[in-house]
Protein backbone atom coordinates (compact mmCIF):
# COMPACT_ATOMS: atom_id res chain seq x y z
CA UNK A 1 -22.97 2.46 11.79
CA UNK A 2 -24.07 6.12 12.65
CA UNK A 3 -22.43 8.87 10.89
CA UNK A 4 -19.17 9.92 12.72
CA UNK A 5 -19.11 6.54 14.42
CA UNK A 6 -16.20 4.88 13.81
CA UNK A 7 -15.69 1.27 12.82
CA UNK A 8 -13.41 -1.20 14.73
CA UNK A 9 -11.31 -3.97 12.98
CA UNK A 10 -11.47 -7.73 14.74
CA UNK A 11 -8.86 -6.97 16.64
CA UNK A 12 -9.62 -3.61 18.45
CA UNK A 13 -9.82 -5.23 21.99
CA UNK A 14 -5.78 -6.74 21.60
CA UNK A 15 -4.82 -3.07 20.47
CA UNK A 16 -6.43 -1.64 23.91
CA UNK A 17 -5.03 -4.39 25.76
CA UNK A 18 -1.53 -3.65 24.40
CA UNK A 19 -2.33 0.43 25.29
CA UNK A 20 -1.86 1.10 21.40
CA UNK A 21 -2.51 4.93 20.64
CA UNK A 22 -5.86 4.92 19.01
CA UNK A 23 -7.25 7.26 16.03
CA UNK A 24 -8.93 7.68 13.47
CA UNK A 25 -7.99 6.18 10.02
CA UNK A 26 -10.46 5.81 6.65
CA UNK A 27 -13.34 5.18 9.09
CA UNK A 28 -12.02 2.94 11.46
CA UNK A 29 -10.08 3.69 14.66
CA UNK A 30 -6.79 2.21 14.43
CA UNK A 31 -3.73 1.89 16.14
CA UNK A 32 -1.46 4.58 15.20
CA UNK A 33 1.73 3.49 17.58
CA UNK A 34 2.34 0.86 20.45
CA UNK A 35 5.41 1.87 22.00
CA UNK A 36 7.16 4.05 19.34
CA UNK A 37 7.24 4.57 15.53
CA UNK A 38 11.21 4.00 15.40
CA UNK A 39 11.16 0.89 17.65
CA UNK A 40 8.02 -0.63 15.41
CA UNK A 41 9.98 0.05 12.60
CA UNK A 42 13.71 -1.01 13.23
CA UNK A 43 11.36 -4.30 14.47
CA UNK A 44 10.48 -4.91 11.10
CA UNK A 45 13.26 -3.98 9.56
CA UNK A 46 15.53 -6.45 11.74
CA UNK A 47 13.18 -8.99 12.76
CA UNK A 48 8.96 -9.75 12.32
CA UNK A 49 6.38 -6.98 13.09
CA UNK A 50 2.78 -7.66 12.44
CA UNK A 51 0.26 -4.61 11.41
CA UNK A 52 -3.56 -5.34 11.63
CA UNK A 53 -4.61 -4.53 8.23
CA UNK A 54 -8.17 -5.47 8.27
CA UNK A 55 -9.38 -1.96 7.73
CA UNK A 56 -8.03 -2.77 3.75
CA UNK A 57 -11.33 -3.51 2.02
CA UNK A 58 -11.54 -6.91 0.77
CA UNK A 59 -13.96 -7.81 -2.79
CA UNK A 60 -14.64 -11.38 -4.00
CA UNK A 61 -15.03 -11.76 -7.72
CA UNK A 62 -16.31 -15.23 -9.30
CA UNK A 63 -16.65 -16.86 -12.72
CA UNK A 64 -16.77 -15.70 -15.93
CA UNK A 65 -18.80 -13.01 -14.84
CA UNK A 66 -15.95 -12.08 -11.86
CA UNK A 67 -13.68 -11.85 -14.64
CA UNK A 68 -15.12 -9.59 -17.26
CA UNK A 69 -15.97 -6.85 -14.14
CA UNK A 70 -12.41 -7.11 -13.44
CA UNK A 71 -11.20 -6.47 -16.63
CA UNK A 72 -14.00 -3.28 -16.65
CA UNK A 73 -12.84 -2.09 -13.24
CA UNK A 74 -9.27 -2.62 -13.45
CA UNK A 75 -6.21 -2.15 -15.53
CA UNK A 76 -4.45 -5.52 -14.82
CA UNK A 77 -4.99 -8.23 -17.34
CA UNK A 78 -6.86 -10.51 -15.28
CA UNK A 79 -6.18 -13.52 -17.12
CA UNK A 80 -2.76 -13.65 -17.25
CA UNK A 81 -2.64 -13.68 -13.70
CA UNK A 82 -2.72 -17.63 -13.05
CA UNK A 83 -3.83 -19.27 -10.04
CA UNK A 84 -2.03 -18.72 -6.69
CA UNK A 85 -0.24 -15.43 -8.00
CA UNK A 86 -1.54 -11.95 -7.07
CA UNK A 87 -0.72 -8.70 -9.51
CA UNK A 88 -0.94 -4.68 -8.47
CA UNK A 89 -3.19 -2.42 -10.78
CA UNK A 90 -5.90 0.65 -10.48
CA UNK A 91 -9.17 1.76 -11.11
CA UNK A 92 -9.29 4.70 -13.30
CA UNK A 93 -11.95 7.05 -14.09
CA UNK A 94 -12.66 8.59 -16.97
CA UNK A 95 -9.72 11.41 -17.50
CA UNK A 96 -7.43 8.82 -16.45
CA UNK A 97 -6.93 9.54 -12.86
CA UNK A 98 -6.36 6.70 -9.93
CA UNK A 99 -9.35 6.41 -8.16
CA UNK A 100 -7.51 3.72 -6.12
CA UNK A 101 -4.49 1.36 -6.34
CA UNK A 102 -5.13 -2.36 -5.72
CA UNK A 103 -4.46 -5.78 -5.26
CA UNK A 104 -5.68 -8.74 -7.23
CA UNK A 105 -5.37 -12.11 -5.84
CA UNK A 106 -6.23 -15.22 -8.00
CA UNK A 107 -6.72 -17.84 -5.28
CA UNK A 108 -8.41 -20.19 -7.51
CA UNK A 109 -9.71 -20.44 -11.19
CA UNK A 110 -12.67 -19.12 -10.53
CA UNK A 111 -11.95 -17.01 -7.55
CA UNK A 112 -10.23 -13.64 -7.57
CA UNK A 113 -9.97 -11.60 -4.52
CA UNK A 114 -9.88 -7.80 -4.62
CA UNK A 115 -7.88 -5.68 -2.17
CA UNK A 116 -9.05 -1.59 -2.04
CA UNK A 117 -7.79 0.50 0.01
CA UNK A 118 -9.82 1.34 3.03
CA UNK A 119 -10.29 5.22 2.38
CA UNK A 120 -11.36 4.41 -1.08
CA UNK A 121 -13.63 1.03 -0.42
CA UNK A 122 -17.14 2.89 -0.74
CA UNK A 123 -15.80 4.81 -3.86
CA UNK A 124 -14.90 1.73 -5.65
CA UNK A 125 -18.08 0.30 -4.73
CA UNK A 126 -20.06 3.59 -6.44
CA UNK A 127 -17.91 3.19 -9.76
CA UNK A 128 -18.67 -0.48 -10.25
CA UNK A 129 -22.37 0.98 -9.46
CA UNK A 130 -22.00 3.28 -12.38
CA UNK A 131 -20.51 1.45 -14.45
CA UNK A 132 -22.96 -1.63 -13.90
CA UNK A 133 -21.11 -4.31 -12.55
CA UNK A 134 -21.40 -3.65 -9.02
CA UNK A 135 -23.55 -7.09 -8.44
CA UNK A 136 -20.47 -8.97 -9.72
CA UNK A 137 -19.06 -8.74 -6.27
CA UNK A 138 -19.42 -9.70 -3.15
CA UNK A 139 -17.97 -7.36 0.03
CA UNK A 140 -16.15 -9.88 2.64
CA UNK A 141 -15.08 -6.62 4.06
CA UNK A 142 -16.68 -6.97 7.62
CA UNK A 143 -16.72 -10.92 7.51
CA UNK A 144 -12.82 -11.12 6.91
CA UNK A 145 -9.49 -9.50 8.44
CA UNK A 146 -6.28 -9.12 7.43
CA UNK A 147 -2.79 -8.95 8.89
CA UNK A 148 0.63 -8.09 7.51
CA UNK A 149 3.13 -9.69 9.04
CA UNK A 150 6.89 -8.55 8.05
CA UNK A 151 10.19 -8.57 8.21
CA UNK A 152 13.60 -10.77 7.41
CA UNK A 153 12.67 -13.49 9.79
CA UNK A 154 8.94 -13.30 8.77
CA UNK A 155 9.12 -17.46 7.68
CA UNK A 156 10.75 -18.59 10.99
CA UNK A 157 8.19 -17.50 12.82
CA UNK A 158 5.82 -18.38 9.94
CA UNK A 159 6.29 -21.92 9.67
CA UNK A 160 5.81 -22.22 13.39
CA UNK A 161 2.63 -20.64 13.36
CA UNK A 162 1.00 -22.01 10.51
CA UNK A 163 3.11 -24.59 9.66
CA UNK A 164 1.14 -25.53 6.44
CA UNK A 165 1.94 -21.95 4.76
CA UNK A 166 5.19 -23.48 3.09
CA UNK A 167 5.64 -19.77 0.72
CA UNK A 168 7.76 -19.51 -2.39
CA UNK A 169 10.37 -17.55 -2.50
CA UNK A 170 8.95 -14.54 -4.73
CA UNK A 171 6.99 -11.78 -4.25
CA UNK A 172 3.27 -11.58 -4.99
CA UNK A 173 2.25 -15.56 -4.79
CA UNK A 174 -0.26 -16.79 -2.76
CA UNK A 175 -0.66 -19.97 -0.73
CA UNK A 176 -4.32 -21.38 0.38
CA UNK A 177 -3.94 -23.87 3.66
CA UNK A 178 -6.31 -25.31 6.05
CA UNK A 179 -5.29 -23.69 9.85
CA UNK A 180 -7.57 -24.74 12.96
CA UNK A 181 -10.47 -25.60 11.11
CA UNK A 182 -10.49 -21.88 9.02
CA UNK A 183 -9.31 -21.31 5.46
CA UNK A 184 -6.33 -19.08 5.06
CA UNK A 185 -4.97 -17.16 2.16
CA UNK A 186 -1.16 -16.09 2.54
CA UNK A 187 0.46 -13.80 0.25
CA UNK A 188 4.07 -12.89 -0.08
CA UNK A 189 2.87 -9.15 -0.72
CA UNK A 190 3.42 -6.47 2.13
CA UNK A 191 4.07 -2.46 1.52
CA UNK A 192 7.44 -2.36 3.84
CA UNK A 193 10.12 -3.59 1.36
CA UNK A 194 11.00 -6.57 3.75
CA UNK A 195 10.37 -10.10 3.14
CA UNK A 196 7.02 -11.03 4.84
CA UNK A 197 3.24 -11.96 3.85
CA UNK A 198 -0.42 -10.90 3.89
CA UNK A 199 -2.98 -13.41 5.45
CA UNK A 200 -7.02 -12.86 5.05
CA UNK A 201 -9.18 -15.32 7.01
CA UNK A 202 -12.55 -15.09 8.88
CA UNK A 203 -12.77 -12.70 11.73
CA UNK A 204 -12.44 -15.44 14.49
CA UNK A 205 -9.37 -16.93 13.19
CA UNK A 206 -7.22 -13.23 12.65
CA UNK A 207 -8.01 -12.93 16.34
CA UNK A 208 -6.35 -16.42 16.88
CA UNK A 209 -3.37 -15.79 14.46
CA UNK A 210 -2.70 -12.35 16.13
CA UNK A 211 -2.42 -14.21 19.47
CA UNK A 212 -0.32 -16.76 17.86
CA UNK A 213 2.45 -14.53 16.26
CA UNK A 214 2.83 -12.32 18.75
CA UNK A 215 3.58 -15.32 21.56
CA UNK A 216 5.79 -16.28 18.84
CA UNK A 217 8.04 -13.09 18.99
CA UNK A 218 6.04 -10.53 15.76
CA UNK A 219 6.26 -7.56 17.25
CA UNK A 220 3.26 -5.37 16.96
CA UNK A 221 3.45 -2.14 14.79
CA UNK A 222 1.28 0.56 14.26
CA UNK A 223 -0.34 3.29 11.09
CA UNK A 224 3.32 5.62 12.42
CA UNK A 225 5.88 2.62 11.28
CA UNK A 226 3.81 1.45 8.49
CA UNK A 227 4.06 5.03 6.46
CA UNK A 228 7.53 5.54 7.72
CA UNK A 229 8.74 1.70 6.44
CA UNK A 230 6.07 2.55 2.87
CA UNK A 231 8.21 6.16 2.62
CA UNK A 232 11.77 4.42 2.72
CA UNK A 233 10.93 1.99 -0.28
CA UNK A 234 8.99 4.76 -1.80
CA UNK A 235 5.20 3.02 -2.13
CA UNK A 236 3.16 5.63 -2.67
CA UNK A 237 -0.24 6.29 -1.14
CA UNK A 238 -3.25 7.04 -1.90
CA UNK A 239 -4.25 10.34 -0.84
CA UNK A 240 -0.89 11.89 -0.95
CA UNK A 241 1.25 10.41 -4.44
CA UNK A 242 -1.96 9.10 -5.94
CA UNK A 243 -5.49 10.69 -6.77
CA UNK A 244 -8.04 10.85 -8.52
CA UNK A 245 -6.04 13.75 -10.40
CA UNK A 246 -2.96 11.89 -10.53
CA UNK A 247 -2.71 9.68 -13.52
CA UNK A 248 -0.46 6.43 -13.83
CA UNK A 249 1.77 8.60 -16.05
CA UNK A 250 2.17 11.06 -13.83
CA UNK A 251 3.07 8.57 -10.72
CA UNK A 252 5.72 6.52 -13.06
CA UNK A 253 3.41 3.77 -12.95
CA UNK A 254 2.82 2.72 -16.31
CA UNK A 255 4.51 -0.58 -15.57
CA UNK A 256 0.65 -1.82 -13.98
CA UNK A 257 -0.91 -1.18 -16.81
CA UNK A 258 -1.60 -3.91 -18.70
CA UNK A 259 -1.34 -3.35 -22.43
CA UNK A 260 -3.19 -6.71 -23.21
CA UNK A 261 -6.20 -5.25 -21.24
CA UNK A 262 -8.47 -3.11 -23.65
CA UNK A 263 -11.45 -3.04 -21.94
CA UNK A 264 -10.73 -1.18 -18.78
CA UNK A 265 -12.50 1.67 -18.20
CA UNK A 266 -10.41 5.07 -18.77
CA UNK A 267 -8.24 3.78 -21.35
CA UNK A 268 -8.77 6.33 -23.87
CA UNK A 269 -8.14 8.38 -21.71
CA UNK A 270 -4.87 6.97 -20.11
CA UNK A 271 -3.33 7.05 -24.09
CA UNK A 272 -4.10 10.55 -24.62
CA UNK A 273 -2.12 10.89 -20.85
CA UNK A 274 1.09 8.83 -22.22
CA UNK A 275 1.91 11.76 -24.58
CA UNK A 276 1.45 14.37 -22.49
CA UNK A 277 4.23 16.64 -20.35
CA UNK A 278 3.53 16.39 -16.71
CA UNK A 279 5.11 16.78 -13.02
CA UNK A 280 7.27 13.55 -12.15
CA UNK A 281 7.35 11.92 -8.81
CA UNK A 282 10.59 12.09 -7.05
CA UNK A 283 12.68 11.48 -3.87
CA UNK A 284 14.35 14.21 -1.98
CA UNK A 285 16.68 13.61 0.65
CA UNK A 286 17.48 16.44 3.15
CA UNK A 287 21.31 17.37 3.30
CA UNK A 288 20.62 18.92 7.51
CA UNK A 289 18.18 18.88 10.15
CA UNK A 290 14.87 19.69 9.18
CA UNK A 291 12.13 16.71 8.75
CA UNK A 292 10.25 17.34 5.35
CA UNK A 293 6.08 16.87 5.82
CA UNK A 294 3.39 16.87 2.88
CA UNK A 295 2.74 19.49 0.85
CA UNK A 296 5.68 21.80 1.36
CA UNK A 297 6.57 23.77 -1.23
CA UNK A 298 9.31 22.50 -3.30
CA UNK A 299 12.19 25.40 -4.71
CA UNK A 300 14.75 25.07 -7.41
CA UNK A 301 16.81 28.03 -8.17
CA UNK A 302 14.89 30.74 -6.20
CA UNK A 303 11.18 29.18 -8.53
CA UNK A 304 8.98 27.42 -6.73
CA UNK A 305 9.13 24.03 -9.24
CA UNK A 306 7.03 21.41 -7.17
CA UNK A 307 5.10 19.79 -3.63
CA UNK A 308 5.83 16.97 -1.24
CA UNK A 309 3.05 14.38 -0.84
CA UNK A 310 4.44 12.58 1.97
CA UNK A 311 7.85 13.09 4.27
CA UNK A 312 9.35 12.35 7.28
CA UNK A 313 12.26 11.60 9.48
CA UNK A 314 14.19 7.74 8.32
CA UNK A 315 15.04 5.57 11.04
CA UNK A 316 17.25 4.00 8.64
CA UNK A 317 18.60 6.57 7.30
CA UNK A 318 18.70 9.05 9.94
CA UNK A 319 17.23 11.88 7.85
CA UNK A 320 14.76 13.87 6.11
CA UNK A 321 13.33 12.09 3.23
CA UNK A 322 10.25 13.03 0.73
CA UNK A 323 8.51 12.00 -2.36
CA UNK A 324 6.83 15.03 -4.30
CA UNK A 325 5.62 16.02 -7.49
CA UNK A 326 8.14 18.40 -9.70
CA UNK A 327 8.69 20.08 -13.12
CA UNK A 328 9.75 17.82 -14.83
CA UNK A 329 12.97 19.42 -16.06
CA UNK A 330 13.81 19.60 -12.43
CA UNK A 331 13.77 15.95 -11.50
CA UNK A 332 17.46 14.91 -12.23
CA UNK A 333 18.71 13.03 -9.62
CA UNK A 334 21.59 15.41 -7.48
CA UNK A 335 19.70 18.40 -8.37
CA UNK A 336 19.87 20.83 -5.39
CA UNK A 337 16.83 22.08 -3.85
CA UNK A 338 15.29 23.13 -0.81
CA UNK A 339 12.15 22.89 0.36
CA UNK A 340 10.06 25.26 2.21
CA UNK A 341 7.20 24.85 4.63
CA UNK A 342 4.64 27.69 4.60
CA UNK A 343 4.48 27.98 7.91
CA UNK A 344 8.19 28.72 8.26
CA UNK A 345 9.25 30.25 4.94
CA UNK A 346 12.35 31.65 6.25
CA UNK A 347 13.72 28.10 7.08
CA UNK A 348 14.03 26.28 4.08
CA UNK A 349 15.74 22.75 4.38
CA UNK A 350 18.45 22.25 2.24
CA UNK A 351 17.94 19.03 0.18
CA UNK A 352 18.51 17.27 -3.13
CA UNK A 353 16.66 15.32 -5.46
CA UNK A 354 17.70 11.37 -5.34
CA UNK A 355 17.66 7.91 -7.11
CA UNK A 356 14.63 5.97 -5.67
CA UNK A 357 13.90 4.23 -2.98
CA UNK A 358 15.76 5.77 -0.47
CA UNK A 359 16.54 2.57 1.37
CA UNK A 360 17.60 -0.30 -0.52
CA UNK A 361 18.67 -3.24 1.91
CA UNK A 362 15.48 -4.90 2.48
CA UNK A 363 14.71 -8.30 2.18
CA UNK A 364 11.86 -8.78 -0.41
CA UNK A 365 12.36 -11.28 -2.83
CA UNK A 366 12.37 -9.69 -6.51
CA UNK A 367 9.57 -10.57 -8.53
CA UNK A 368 8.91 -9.15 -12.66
CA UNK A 369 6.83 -6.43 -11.02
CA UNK A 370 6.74 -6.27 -7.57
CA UNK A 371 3.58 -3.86 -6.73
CA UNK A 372 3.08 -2.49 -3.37
């Protein structure tokens, strides 16, 4: 790949032939919207939509070896994850900051799937470099793809599809089946807060399964629905809630850190960060019109007390909504605020600061800790 050249998932040529609006996303060019961000996502939030997801990069971990360059890279026990179960952690670097937010899958005893985000795939990949477990790996990224497929009726249309992917009723559990001569993984993950899955396979079969859901009624969704669907359950992304100067702390998500891990790297670090005073991540909900974007200045009493990292306009909810850092004697839940763009300063949107998620009638299945 030349520099500014962007990469294309397995399944470019369906998004053309479906007229998707194209653009850039973490090196790839990706399907932003089909037909419209609120249809895409009332689809999912009623029925199936399917999201090609194969930009997500994908590392493969075995042995004894696999599992201590987990442990290294990662704050999620490894061990304790058992076979056919998947478990949300980070990678940390060395003040305690989120250099990404991932996925482990353990899809057999000795096999443990990675999942990085896309943006942050080649930064990952540098860390393990440094800290000398990069070898321990191997990158399926460009061999593999990856689709999300969700919504309430996600295992109607699942069982006719791949009738061999017979999922449990709980979130983050993984089933390996046999499809058309390929081997699947399907995990009930997903970052929409509906019931649904997560399926990586080689190349040639994600091309068949896209073909395959979508006769079967999935509708196709784009980048647009998938952060609007993410911003209603309040998953935070990386880039906007989570950074590399963001610590777990900060982003109230102690919860994936796994006490019984000592060895990952940052740890120190991420104990010195427990004690510490810091912004907290909250929801604001906007009481008018107005549709609240990142990094919009965030006022409390006439004092500037915080930003957005992410906001738009809820098709559930039909209104504003936001997630953004504040002082953390500000984040009380009915707290009045308003929050200002800086390119209209004399228009502030009248909001207040709310219990999260914003919407709460999806159809996951609970699980102990259900990541993103």
């Amino acid at each position: 790949m030349t520099e500014g050249t962007l990469q294309k998932t397995p399944l470019f040529q369906r998004h053309r032939a479906l007229n998707a609006n194209m653009g850039p996303f973490a090196g790839y060019e990706m399907p932003i919207v089909y037909t419209g961000i609120a249809d895409e996502h009332r689809a999912v939030r009623s029925n199936v939509g399917i999201f090609d997801v194969s930009h997500m990069g994908r590392l493969r971990f075995h042995g004894d070896r696999g599992i201590d360059a987990l442990r290294l890279l990662t704050t999620i026990d490894v061990t304790s994850v058992p076979v056919e179960h998947a478990r949300y952690g980070m990678v940390l670097n060395d003040h305690a900051g989120i250099i990404d937010d991932v996925f482990l899958y353990t899809v057999a005893e000795n096999d443990r799937i990675l999942v990085v985000n896309a943006s942050n795939r080649n930064t990952v990949l540098a860390h393990m470099e440094k800290l000398g477990i990069r070898s321990a790996a191997i990158d399926e990224t460009d061999d593999t793809g990856m689709l999300a497929v969700q919504g309430p009726h996600t295992r109607d249309i699942l069982k006719r599809v791949i009738p061999g992917a017979d999922l449990p009723d709980f979130s983050n559990r993984i089933v390996s089946t046999r499809w058309e001569a390929f081997d699947l993984f399907v995990a009930t993950t997903g970052y929409t807060g509906e019931d649904g899955c997560e399926i990586i396979a080689a190349n040639p079969a994600i091309e068949t399964l896209w073909d395959r859901f979508v006769e079967a009624g999935a509708v196709p969704a784009g980048l647009g629905a998938r952060d609007t669907l993410r911003l209603e359950v309040a998953y935070p992304l990386h880039g906007h809630e989570l950074s590399p100067e963001i610590t777990p702390v900060q982003a109230g998500l102690t919860w994936a850190v796994a006490a019984k891990n000592e060895h990952y790297f940052g740890r120190d670090a991420y104990i010195a960060a427990r004690s510490q005073s810091v912004p907290k991540l909250v929801g604001i909900r906007t009481r008018g019109r107005g549709v609240p974007r990142a990094e919009y200045s965030v006022v409390g009493d006439g004092v500037r007390i915080g930003q957005t990292t992410s906001g738009t306009f809820s098709p559930s909810l039909k209104t504003g909504i936001a997630l953004a850092y504040v002082d953390l004697a500000s984040a009380t839940p009915g707290t009045t605020v308003s929050i200002v763009s800086d390119t209209a300063p004399n228009r502030p949107m009248e909001a207040e600061i709310v219990d999260l998620p914003f919407y709460r009638e999806g159809s996951r299945r609970p699980s102990r800790k259900s990541g993103i």
